[in-house]
Protein backbone atom coordinates (compact mmCIF):
# COMPACT_ATOMS: atom_id res chain seq x y z
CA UNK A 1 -83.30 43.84 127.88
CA UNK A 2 -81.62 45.49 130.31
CA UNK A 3 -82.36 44.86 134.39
CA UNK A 4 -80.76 44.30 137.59
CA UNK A 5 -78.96 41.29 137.42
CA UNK A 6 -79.47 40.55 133.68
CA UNK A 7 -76.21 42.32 132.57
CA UNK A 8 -72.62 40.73 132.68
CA UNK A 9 -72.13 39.73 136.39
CA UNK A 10 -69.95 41.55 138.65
CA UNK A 11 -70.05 44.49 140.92
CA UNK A 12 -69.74 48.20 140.45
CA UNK A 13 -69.32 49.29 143.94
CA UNK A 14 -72.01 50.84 146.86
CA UNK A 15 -72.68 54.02 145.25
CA UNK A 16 -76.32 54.69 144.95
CA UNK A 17 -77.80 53.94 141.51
CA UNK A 18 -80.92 53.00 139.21
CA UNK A 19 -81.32 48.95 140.35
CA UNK A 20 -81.69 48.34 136.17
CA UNK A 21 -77.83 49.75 135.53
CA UNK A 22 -76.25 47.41 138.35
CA UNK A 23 -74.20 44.39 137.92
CA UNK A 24 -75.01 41.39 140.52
CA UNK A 25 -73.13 38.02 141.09
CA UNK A 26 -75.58 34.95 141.65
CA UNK A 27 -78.31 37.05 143.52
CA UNK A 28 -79.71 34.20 145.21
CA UNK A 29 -82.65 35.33 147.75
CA UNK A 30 -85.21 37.89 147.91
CA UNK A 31 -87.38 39.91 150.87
CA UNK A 32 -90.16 42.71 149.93
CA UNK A 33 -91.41 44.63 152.47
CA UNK A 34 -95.08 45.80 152.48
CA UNK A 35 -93.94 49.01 151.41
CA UNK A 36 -91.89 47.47 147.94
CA UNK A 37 -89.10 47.72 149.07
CA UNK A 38 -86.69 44.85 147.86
CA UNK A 39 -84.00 43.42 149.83
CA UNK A 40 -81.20 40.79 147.41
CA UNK A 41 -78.78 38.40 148.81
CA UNK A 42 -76.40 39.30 146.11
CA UNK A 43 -74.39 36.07 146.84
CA UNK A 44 -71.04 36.08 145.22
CA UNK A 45 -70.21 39.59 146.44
CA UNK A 46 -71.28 38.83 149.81
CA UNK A 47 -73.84 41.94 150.05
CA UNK A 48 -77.01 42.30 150.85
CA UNK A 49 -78.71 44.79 148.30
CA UNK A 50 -81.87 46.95 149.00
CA UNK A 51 -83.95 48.91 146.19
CA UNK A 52 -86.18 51.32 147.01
CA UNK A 53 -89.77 51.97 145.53
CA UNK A 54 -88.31 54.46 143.48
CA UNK A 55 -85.78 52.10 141.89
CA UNK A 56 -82.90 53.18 143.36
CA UNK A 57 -80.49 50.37 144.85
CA UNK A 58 -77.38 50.94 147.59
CA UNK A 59 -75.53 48.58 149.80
CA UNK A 60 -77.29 47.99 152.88
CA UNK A 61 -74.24 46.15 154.41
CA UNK A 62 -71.08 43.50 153.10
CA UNK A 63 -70.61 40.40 154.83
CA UNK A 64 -66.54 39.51 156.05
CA UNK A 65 -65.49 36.50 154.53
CA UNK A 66 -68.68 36.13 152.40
CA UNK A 67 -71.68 33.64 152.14
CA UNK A 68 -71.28 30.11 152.22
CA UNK A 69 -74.83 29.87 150.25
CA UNK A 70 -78.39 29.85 150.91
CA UNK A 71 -81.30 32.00 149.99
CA UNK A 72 -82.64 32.25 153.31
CA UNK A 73 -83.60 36.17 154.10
CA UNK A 74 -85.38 38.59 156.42
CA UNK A 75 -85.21 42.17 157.20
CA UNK A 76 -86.90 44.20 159.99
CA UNK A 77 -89.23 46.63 158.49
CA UNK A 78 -87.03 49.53 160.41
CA UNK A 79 -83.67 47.51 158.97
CA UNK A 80 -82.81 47.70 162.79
CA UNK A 81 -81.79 43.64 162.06
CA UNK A 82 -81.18 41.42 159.04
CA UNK A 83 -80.84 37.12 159.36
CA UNK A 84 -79.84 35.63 156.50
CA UNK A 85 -78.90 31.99 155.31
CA UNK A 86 -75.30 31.02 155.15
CA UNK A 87 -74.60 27.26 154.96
CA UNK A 88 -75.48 25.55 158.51
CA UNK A 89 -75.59 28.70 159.81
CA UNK A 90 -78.46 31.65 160.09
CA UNK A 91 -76.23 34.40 161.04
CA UNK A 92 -77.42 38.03 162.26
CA UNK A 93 -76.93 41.89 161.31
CA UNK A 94 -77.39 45.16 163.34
CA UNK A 95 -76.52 48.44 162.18
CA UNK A 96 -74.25 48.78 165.66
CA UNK A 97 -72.93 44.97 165.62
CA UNK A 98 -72.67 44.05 162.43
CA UNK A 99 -72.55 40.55 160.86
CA UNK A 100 -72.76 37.22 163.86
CA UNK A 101 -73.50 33.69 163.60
CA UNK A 102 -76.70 33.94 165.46
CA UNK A 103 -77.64 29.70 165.14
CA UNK A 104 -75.73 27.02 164.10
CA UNK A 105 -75.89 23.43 163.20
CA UNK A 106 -78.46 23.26 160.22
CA UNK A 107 -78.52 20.45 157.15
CA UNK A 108 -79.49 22.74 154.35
CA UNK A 109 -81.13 26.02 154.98
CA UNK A 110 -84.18 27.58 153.28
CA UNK A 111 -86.43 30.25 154.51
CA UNK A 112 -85.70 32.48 157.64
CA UNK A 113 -88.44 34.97 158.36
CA UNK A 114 -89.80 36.78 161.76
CA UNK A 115 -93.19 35.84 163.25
CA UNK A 116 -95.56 37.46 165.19
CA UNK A 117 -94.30 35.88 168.88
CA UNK A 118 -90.65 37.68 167.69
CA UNK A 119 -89.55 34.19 167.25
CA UNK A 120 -87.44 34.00 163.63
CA UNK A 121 -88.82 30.68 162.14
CA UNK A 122 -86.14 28.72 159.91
CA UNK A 123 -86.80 25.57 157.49
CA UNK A 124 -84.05 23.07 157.19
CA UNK A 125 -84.69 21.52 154.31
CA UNK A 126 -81.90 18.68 154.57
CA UNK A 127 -83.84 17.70 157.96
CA UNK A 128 -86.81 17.91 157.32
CA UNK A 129 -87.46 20.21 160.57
CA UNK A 130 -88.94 23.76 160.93
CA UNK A 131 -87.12 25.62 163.98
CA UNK A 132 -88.30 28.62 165.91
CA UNK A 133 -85.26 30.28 167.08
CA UNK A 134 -85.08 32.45 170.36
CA UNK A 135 -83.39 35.71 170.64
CA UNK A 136 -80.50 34.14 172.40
CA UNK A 137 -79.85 32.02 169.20
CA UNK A 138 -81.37 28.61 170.68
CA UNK A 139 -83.94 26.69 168.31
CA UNK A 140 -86.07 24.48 168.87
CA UNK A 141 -87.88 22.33 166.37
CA UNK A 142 -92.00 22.98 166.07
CA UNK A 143 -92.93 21.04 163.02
CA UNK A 144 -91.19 18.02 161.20
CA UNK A 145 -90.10 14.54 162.04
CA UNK A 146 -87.25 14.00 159.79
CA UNK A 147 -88.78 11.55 157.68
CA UNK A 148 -87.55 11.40 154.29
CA UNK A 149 -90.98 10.68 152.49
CA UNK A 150 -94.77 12.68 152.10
CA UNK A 151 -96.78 12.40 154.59
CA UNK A 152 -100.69 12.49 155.17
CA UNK A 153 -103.41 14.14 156.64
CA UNK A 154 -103.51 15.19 160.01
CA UNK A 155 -101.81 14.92 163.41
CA UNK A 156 -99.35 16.80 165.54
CA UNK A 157 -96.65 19.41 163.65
CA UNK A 158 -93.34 16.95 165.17
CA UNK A 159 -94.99 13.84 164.16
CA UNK A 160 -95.65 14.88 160.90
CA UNK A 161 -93.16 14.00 157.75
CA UNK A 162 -92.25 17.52 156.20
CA UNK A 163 -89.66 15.98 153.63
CA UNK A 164 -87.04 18.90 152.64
CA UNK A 165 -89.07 21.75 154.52
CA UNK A 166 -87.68 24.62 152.15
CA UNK A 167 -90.33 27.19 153.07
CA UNK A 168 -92.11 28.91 155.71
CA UNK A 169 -94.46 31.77 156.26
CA UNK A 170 -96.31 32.89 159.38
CA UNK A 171 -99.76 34.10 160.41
CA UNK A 172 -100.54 36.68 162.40
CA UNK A 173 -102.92 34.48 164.20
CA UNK A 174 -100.12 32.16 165.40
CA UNK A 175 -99.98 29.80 162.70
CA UNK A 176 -97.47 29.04 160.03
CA UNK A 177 -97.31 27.57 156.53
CA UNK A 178 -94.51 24.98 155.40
CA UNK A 179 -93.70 24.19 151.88
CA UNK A 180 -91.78 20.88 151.14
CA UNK A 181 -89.62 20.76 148.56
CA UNK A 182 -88.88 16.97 148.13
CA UNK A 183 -92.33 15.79 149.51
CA UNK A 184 -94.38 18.62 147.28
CA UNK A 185 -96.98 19.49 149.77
CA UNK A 186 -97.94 22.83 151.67
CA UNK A 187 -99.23 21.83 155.45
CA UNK A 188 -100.32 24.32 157.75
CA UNK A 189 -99.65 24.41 161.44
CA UNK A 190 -102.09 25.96 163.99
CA UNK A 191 -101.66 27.77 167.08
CA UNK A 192 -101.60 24.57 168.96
CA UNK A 193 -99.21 22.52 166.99
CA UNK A 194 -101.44 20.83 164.71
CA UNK A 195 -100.58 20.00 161.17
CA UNK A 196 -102.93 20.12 158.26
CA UNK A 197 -102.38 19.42 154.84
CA UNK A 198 -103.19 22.36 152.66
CA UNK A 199 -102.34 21.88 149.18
CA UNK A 200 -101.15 18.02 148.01
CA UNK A 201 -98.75 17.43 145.15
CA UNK A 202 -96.41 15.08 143.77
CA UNK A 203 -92.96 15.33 141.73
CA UNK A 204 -93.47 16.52 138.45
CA UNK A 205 -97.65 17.44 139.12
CA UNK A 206 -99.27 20.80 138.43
CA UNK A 207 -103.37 21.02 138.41
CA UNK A 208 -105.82 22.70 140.06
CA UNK A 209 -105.77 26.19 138.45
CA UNK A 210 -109.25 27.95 139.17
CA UNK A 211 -110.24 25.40 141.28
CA UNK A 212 -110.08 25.92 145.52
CA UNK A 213 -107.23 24.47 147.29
CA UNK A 214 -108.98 22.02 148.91
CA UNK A 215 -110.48 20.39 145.69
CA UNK A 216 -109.28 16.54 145.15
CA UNK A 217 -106.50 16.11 143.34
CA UNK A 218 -102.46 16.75 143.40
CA UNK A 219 -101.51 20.69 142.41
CA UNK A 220 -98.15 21.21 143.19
CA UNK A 221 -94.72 20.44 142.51
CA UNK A 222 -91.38 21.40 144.43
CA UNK A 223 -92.22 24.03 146.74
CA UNK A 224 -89.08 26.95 146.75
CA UNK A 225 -91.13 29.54 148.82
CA UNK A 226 -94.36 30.57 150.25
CA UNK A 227 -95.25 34.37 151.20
CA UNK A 228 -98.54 36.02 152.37
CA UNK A 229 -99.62 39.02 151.21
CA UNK A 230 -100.99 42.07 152.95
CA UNK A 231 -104.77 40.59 152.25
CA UNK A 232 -103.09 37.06 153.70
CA UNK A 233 -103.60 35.78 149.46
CA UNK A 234 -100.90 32.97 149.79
CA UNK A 235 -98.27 33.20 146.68
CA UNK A 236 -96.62 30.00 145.80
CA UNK A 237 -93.19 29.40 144.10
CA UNK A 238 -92.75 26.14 142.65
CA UNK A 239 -89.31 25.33 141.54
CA UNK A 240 -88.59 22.92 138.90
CA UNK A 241 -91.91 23.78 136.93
CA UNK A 242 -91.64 27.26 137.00
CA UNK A 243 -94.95 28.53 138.25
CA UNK A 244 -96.00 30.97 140.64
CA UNK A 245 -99.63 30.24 141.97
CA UNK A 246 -101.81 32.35 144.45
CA UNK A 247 -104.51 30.78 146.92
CA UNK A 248 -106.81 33.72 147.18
CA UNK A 249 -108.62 34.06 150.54
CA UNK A 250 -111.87 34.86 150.16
């Protein structure tokens, strides 16, 4: 089998070429845009990668003095700005500035992605804390208490436990999804700050296939990311177990 990624690891340069005949090292976060095209945090070359539809991958830019880790990733849908994940820090890209620390002081990052108020949304999983971030780099938390357990039903977004917050996704209507990794749950957060739990599960769990999300019972284990697509169908990555679920709206 022969595929991005799947050869020997290493890296044969920036030259255009078929995604399938490139070496990567530790590719470590993905972003599609509506159109397909891919965007790779290939890690330990300290590049982000972009295929096009038609397969064909380049360089979109190299980051000085590499990527601490993460697989945090977004890119503007006219590539006019890139944030990505490193360490503690979400750092920025523009074509005319290149690579900044854009906001600092994280536990452990996990998703970074744009939502519809321009505000990029970032989930710390160490704290347990989902951040909207302003354009001047200052964050401010809008879901998550810290606490380092599940939590229940109900109540506002900060007073609600979101133990290791790895993902994030927004609406369009305002609203945002959160995926826990340690606590195994996917809330959602309305326009007004108010937490709901959408999908329970439990270390180790997986259930509920065919049935709606709301049925009883735990269905989920280790959230790693959350995504809507273009008909807002959520898809769910769940680590350890190695699923990948949709809730279908209807």
């Amino acid at each position: 089998m022969t595929a991005a990624g799947l050869n020997v690891a290493g890296d044969e340069g920036d030259v255009p070429a078929p995604a399938a005949t490139r070496k990567l090292s530790n590719p470590n976060g993905l972003f599609v845009r509506a159109d397909g095209t891919l965007y790779i945090v290939d890690l330990d070359n300290a590049k982000i990668r972009k295929v096009a539809p038609d397969g064909i991958m380049t360089t979109l830019f190299t980051v000085p003095g590499g990527i601490v880790t993460g697989r945090g990733l977004y890119v503007a849908a006219d590539e006019s700005e890139v944030y990505f994940a490193s360490g503690t820090v979400v750092r920025r890209w523009t074509p005319a500035g290149g690579v900044h620390d854009f906001a600092d002081g994280f536990v452990n990052l996990g998703m970074v992605v744009k939502d519809s108020r321009d505000r990029l949304l970032a989930a710390d999983r160490g704290a347990g804390i989902v951040y909207a971030i302003g354009g001047s780099g200052t964050r401010m938390p809008i879901a998550g208490n810290g606490a380092q357990e599940a939590s229940g039903d109900g109540g506002p977004a900060l007073a609600t436990n979101l133990w290791g917050a790895r993902a994030v996704w927004p609406r369009t209507t305002g609203g945002f999804f959160v995926g826990t990794h340690e606590g195994c749950q996917i809330w959602y957060v309305d326009s007004a700050g108010m937490a709901h739990l959408f999908v329970d599960g439990s270390r180790a769990s997986h259930g509920g296939d065919g049935q709606a999300y709301d049925a009883p019972g735990k269905k989920v284990s280790e959230l790693r990311s959350l995504a809507l697509d273009a008909n807002e169908n959520l898809i769910i990555v769940e680590n350890d177990l190695g699923f990948v679920r949709v809730v279908r709206r209807n």
